[in-house]
C-alpha atoms as a PDB file:
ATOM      1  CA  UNK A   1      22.930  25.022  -8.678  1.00  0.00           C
ATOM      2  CA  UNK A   2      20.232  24.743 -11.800  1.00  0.00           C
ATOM      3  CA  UNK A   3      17.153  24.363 -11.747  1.00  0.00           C
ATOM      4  CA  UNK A   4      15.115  21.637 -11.742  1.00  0.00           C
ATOM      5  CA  UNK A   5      11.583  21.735 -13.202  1.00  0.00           C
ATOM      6  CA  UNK A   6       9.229  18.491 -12.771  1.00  0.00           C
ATOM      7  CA  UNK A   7       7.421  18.526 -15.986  1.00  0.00           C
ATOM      8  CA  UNK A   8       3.414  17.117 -14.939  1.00  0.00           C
ATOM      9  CA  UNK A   9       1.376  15.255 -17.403  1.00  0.00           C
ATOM     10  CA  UNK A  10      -0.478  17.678 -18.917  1.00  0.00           C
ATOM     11  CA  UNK A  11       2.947  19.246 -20.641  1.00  0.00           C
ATOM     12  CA  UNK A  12       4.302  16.282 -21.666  1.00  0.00           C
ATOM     13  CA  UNK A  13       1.120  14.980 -23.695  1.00  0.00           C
ATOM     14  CA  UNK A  14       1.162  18.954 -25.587  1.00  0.00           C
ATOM     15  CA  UNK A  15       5.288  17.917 -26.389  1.00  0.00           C
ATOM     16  CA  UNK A  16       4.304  15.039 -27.478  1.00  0.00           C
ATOM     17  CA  UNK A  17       1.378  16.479 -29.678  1.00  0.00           C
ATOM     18  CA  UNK A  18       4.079  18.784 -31.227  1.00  0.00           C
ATOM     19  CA  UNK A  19       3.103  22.162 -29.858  1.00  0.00           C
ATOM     20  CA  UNK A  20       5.763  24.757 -30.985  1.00  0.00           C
ATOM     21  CA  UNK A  21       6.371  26.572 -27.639  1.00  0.00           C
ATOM     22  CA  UNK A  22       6.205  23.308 -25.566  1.00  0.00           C
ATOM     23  CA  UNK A  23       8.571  21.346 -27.548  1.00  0.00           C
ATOM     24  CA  UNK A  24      11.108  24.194 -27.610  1.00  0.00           C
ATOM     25  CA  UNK A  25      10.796  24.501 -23.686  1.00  0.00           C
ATOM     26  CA  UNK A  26      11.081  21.110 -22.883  1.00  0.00           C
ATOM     27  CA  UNK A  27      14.009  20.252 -25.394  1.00  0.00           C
ATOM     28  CA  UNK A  28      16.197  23.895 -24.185  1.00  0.00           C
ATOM     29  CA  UNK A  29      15.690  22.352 -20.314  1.00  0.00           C
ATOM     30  CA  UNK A  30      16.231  19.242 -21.378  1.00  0.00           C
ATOM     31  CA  UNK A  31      19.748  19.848 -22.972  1.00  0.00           C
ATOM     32  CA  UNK A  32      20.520  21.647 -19.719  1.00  0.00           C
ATOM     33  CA  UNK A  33      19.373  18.869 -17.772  1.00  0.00           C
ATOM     34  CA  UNK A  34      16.633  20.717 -15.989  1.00  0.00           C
ATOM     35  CA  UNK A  35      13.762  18.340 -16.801  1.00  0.00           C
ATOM     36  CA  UNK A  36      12.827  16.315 -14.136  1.00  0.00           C
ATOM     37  CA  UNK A  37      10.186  13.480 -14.370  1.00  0.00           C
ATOM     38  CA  UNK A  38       8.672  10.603 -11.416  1.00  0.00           C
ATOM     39  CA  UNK A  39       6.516   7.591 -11.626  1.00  0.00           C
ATOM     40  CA  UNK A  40       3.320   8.679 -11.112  1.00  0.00           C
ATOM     41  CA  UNK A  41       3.572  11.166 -14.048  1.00  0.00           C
ATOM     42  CA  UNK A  42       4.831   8.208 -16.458  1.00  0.00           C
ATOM     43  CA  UNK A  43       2.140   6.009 -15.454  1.00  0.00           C
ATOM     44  CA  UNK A  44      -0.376   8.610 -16.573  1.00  0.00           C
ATOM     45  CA  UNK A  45       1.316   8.867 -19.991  1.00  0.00           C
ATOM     46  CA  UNK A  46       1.679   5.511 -20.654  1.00  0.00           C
ATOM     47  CA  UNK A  47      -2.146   4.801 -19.227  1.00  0.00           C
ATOM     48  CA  UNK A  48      -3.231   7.293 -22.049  1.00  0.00           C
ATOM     49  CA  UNK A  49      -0.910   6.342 -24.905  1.00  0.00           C
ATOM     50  CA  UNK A  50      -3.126   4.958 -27.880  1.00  0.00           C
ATOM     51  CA  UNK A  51      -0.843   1.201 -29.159  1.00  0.00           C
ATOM     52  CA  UNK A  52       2.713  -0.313 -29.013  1.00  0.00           C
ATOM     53  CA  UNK A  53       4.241   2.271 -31.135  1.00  0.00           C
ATOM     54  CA  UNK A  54       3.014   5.375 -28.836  1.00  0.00           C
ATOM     55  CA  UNK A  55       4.059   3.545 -26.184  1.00  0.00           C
ATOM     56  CA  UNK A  56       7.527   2.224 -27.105  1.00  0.00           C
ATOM     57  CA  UNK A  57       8.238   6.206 -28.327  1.00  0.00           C
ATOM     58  CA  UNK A  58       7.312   7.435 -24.700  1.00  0.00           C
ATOM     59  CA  UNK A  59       9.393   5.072 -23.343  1.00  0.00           C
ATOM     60  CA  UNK A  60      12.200   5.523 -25.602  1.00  0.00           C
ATOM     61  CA  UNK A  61      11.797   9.705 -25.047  1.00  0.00           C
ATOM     62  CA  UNK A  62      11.196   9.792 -21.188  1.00  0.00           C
ATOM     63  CA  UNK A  63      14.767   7.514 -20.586  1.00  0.00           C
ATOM     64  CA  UNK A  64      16.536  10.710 -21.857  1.00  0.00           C
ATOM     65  CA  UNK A  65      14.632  12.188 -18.740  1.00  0.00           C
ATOM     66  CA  UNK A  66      15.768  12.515 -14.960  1.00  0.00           C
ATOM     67  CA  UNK A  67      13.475  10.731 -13.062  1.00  0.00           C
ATOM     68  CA  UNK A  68      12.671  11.484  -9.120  1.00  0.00           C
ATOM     69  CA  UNK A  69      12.264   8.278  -7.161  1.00  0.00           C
ATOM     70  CA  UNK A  70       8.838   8.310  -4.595  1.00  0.00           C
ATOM     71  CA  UNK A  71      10.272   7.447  -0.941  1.00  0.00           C
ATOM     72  CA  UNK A  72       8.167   7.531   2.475  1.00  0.00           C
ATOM     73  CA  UNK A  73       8.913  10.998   2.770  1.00  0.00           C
ATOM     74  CA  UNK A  74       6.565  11.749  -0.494  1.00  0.00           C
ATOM     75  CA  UNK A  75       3.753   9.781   0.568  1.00  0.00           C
ATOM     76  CA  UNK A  76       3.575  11.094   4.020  1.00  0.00           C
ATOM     77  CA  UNK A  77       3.824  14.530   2.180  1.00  0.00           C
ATOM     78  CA  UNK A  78       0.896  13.541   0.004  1.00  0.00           C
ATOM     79  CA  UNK A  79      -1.216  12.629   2.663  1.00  0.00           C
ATOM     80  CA  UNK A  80      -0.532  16.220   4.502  1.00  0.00           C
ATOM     81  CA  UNK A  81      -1.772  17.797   1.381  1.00  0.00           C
ATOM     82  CA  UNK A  82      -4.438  16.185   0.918  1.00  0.00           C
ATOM     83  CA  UNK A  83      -5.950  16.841   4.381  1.00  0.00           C
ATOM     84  CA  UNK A  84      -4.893  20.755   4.633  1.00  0.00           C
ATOM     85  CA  UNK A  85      -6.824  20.688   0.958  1.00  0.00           C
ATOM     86  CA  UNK A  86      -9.891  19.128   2.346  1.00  0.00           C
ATOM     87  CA  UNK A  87      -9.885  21.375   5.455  1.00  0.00           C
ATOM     88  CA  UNK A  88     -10.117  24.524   3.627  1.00  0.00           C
ATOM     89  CA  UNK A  89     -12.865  22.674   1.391  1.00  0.00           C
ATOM     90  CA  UNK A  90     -10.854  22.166  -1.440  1.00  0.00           C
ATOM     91  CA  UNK A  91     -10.349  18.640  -3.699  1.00  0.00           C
ATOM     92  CA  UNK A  92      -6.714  17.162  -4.529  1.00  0.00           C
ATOM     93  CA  UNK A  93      -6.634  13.896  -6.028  1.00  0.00           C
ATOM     94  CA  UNK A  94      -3.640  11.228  -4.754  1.00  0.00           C
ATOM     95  CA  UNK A  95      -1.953  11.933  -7.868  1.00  0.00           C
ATOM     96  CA  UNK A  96      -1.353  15.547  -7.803  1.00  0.00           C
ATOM     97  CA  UNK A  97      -1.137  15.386  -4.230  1.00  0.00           C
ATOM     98  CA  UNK A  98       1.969  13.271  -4.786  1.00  0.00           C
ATOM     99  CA  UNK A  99       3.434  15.453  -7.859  1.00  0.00           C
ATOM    100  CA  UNK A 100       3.295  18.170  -5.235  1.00  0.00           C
ATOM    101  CA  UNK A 101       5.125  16.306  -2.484  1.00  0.00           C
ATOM    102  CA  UNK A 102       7.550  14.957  -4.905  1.00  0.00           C
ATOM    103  CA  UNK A 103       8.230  18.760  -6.370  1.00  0.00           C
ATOM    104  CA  UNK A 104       8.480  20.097  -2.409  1.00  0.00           C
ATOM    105  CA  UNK A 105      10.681  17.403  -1.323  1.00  0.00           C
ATOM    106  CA  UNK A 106      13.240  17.415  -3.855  1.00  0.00           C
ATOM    107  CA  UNK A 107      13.207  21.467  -4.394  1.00  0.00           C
ATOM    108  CA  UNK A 108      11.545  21.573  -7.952  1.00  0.00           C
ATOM    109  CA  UNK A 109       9.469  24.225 -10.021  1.00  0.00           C
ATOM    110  CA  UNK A 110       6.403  22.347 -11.500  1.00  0.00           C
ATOM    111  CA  UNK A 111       5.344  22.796 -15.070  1.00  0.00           C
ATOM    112  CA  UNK A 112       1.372  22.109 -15.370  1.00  0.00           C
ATOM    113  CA  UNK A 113      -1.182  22.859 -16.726  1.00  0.00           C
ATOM    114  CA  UNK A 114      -3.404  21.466 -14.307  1.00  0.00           C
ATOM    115  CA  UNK A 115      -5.946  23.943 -12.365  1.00  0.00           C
ATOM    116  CA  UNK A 116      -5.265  21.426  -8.425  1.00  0.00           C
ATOM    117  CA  UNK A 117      -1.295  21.894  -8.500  1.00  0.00           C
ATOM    118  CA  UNK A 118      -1.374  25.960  -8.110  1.00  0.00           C
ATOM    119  CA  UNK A 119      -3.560  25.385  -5.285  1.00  0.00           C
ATOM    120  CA  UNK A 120      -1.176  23.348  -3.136  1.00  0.00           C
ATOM    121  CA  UNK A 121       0.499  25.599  -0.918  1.00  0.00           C
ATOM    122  CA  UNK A 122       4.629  25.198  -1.137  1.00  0.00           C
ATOM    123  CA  UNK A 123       4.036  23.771  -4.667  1.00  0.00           C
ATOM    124  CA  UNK A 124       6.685  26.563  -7.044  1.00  0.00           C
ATOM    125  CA  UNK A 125       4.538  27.126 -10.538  1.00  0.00           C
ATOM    126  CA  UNK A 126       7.117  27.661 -13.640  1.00  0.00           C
ATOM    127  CA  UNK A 127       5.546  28.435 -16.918  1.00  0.00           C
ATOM    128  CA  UNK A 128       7.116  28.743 -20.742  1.00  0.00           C
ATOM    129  CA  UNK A 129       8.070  31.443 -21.376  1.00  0.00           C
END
């Protein structure tokens, strides 16, 4: 079985920007079909996307992208997180709470840069190499 690695937000805005070591990752995994991509990490793209053309390119480049569906299963998931988080006095927000749940539930490495995801416990950190 390959892997699958759910790319978060934070990676896909440095492909987009053209970093060298990003874009090399992303488009090896990608040929492989190891990329993996859900709603709530489009959404954030395409909420920070400056005009049409940015936003017709993202949507042009993520369809070349595997996307994970969000199902009750996720949600519920979320809302776990979020509460063992708070417990132990520590801040999630719904979004990366999700990514996380999405990542556990369908067996995926995350690639992040974000400093919340690392700190969810189940949640399996990739990095490029």
């Amino acid at each position: 079985m390959s892997r699958k690695i759910l790319v978060d937000t934070s990676v896909w805005v440095d492909y987009f920007k053209d970093d060298p070591s990003t874009t090399v990752f992303i488009e090896n995994n990608l040929f492989t079909k190891e990329i993996y991509i859900t709603g709530p990490i489009i959404t954030e793209l395409l909420a920070g996307s400056q005009g049409t053309k940015e936003k017709e390119r993202l949507q042009y480049s993520l369809g070349a992208v595997t996307t994970l569906n969000v199902n009750l299963e996720d949600w519920i998931l979320a809302g776990k997180i979020m509460a063992e988080m708070k417990a132990k006095g520590l801040s999630v927000n719904k979004t990366d709470a999700l990514i996380a749940s999405i990542a556990i539930n369908n067996n995926c490495e995350v690639l992040s840069f974000s400093k919340s995801l690392p700190l969810i416990e189940n949640v399996k950190q990739t990095q490029i190499a």
